[in-house]
C-alpha atoms as a PDB file:
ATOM      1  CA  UNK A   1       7.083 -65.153  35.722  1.00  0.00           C
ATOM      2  CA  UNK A   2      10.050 -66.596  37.718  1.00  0.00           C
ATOM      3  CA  UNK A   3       7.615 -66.372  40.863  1.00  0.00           C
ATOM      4  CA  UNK A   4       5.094 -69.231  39.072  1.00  0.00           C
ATOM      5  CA  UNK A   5       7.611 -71.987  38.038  1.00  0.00           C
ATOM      6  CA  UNK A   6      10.232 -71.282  41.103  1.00  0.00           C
ATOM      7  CA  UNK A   7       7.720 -71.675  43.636  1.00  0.00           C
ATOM      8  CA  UNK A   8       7.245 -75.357  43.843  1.00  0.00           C
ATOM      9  CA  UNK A   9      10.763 -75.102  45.306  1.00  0.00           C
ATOM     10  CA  UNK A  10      11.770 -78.086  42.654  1.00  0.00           C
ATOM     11  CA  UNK A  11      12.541 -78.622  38.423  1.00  0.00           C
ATOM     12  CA  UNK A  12       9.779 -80.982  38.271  1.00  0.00           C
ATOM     13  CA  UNK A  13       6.260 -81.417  36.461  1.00  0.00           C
ATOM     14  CA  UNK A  14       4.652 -78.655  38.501  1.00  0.00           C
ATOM     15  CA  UNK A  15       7.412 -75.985  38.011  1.00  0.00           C
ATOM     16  CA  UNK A  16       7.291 -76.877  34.232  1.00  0.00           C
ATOM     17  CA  UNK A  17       4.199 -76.573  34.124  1.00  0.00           C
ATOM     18  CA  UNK A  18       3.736 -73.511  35.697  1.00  0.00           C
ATOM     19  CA  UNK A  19       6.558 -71.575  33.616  1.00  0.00           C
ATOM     20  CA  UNK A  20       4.810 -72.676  30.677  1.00  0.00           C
ATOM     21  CA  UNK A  21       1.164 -71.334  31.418  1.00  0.00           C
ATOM     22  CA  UNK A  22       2.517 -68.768  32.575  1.00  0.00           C
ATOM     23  CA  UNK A  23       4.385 -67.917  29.031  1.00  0.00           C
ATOM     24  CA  UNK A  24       1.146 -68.840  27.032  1.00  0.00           C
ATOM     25  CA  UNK A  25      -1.641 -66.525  29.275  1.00  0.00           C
ATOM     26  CA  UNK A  26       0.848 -64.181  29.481  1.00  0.00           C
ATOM     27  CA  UNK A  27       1.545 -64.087  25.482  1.00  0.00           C
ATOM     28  CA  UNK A  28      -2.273 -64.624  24.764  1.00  0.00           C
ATOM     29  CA  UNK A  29      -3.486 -61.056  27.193  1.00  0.00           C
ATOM     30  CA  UNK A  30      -0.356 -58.995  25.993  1.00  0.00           C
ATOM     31  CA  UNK A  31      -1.374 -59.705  22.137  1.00  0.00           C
ATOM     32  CA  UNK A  32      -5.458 -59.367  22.724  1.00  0.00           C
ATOM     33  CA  UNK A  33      -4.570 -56.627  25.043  1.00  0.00           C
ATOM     34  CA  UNK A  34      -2.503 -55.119  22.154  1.00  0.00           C
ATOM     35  CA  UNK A  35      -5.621 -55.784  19.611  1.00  0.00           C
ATOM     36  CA  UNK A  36      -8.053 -53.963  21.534  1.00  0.00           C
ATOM     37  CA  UNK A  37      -6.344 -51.010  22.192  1.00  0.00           C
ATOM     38  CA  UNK A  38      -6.089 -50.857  18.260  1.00  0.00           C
ATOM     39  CA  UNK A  39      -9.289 -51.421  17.731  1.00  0.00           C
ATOM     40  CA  UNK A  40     -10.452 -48.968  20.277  1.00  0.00           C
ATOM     41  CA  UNK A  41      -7.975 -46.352  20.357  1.00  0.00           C
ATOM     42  CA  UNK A  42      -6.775 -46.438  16.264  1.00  0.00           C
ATOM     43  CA  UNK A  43      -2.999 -47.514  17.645  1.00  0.00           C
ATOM     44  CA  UNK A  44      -0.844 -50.078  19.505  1.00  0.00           C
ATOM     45  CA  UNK A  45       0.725 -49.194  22.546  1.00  0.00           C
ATOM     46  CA  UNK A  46       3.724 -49.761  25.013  1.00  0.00           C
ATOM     47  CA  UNK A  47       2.107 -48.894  28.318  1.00  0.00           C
ATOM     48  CA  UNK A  48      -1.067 -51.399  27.233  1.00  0.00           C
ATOM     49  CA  UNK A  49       1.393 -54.042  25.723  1.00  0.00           C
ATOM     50  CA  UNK A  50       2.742 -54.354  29.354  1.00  0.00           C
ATOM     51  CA  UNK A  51      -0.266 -53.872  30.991  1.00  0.00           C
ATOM     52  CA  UNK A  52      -1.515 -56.721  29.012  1.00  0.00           C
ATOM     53  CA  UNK A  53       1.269 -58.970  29.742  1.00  0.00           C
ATOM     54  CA  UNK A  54       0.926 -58.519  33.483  1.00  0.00           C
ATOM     55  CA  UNK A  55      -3.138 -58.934  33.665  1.00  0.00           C
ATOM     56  CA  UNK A  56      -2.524 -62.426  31.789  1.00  0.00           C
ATOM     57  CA  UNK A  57       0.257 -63.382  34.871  1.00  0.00           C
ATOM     58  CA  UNK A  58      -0.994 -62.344  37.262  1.00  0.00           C
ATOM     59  CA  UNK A  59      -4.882 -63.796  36.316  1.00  0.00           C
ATOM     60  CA  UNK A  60      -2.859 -67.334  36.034  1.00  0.00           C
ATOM     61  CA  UNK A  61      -0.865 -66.958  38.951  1.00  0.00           C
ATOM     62  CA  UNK A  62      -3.156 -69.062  40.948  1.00  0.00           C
ATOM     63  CA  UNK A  63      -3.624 -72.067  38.673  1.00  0.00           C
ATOM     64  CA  UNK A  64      -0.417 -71.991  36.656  1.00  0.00           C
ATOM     65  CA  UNK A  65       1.196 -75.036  37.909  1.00  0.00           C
ATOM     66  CA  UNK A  66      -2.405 -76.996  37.954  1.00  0.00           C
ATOM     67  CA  UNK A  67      -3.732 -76.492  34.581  1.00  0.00           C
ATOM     68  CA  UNK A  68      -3.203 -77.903  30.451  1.00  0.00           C
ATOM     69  CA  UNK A  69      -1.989 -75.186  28.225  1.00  0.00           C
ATOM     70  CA  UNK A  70      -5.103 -74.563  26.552  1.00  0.00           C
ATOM     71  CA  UNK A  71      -6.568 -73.731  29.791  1.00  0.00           C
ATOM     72  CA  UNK A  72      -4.002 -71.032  30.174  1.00  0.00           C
ATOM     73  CA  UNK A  73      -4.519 -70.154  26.653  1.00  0.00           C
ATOM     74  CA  UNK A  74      -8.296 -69.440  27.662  1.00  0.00           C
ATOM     75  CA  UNK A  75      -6.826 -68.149  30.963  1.00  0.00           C
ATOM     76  CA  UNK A  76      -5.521 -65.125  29.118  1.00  0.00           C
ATOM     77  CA  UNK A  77      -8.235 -64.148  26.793  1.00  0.00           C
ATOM     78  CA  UNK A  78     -10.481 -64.003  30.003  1.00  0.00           C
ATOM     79  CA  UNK A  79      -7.920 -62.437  31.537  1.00  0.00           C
ATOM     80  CA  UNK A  80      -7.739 -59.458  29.068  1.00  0.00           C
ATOM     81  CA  UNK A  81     -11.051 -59.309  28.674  1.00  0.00           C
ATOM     82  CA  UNK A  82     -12.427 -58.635  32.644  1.00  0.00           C
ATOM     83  CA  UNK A  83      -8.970 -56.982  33.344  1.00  0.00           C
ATOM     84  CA  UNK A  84      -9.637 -54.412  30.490  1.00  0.00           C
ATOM     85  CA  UNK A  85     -13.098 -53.758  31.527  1.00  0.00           C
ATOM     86  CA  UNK A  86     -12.116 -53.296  34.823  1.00  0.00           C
ATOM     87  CA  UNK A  87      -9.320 -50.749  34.111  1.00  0.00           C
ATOM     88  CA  UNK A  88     -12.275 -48.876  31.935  1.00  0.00           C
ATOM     89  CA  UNK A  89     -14.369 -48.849  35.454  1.00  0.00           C
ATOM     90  CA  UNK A  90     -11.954 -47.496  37.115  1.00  0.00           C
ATOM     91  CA  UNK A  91     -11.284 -44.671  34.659  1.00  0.00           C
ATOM     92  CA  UNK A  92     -15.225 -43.940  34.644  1.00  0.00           C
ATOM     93  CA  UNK A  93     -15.802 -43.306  38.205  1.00  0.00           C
ATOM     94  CA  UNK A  94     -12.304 -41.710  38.183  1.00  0.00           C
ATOM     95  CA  UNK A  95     -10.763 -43.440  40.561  1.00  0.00           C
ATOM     96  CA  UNK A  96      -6.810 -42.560  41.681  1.00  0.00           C
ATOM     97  CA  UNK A  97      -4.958 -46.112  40.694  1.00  0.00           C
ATOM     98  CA  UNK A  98      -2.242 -45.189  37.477  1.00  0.00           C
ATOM     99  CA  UNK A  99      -0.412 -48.268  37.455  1.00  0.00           C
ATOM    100  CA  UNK A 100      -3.895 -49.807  37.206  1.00  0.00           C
ATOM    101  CA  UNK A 101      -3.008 -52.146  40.164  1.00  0.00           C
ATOM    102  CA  UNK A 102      -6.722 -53.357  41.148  1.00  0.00           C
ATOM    103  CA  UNK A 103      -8.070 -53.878  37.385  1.00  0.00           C
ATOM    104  CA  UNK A 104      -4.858 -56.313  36.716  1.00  0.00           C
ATOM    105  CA  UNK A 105      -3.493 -57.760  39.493  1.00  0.00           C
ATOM    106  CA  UNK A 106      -6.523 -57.201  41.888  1.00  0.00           C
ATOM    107  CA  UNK A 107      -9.353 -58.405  39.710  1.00  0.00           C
ATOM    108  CA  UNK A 108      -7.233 -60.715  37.869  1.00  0.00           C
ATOM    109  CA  UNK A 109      -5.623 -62.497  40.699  1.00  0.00           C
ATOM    110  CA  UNK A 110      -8.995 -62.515  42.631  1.00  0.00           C
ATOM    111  CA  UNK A 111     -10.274 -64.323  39.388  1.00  0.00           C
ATOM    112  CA  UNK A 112      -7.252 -66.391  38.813  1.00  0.00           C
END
């Protein structure tokens, strides 16, 4: 979060900008992140709360300081959506990654 808005070096329009996409695709993926793991698993939960979080940053990483809020808003839904799915590859060909590091911030970031 601190990476997006402090790395235009400057407290202007850009680094605004940024720290506020960041906040909304970050807020939007934690809660839809949240929602689906509900739905699908008949409970909320910490680890996919955070995971969630994460897959919305680090999908808008990219863009954050170059986008309107409602493109980071729609940022974040995509973001959970593709980063979720991903995750669910990985546990279906059973692949070694338990922080989940190529479904969020690989696939997300390559997206972002």
């Amino acid at each position: 979060f601190g990476f997006n808005g402090g790395s235009a070096l400057a407290s202007g329009g850009p680094a605004v900008a940024a720290a506020v996409n960041s906040e909304i695709a970050g807020s939007v993926a934690l809660f839809l992140w949240l929602v689906i793991d509900w739905i699908r698993l008949g409970r909320p939960g910490l680890v996919g709360l955070c995971i969630g979080a994460i897959a919305g940053l680090a999908t808008v990483t990219p863009a954050a300081g170059f986008i309107q809020p409602w493109a980071a808003f729609v940022l974040g839904a995509i973001a959970t959506v593709l980063c979720y799915g991903c995750c669910e590859l990985r546990k279906k060909f059973s692949v070694d990654d338990a922080l989940d590091v190529w479904g969020v911030h690989g696939m997300g970031g390559f997206w972002g």
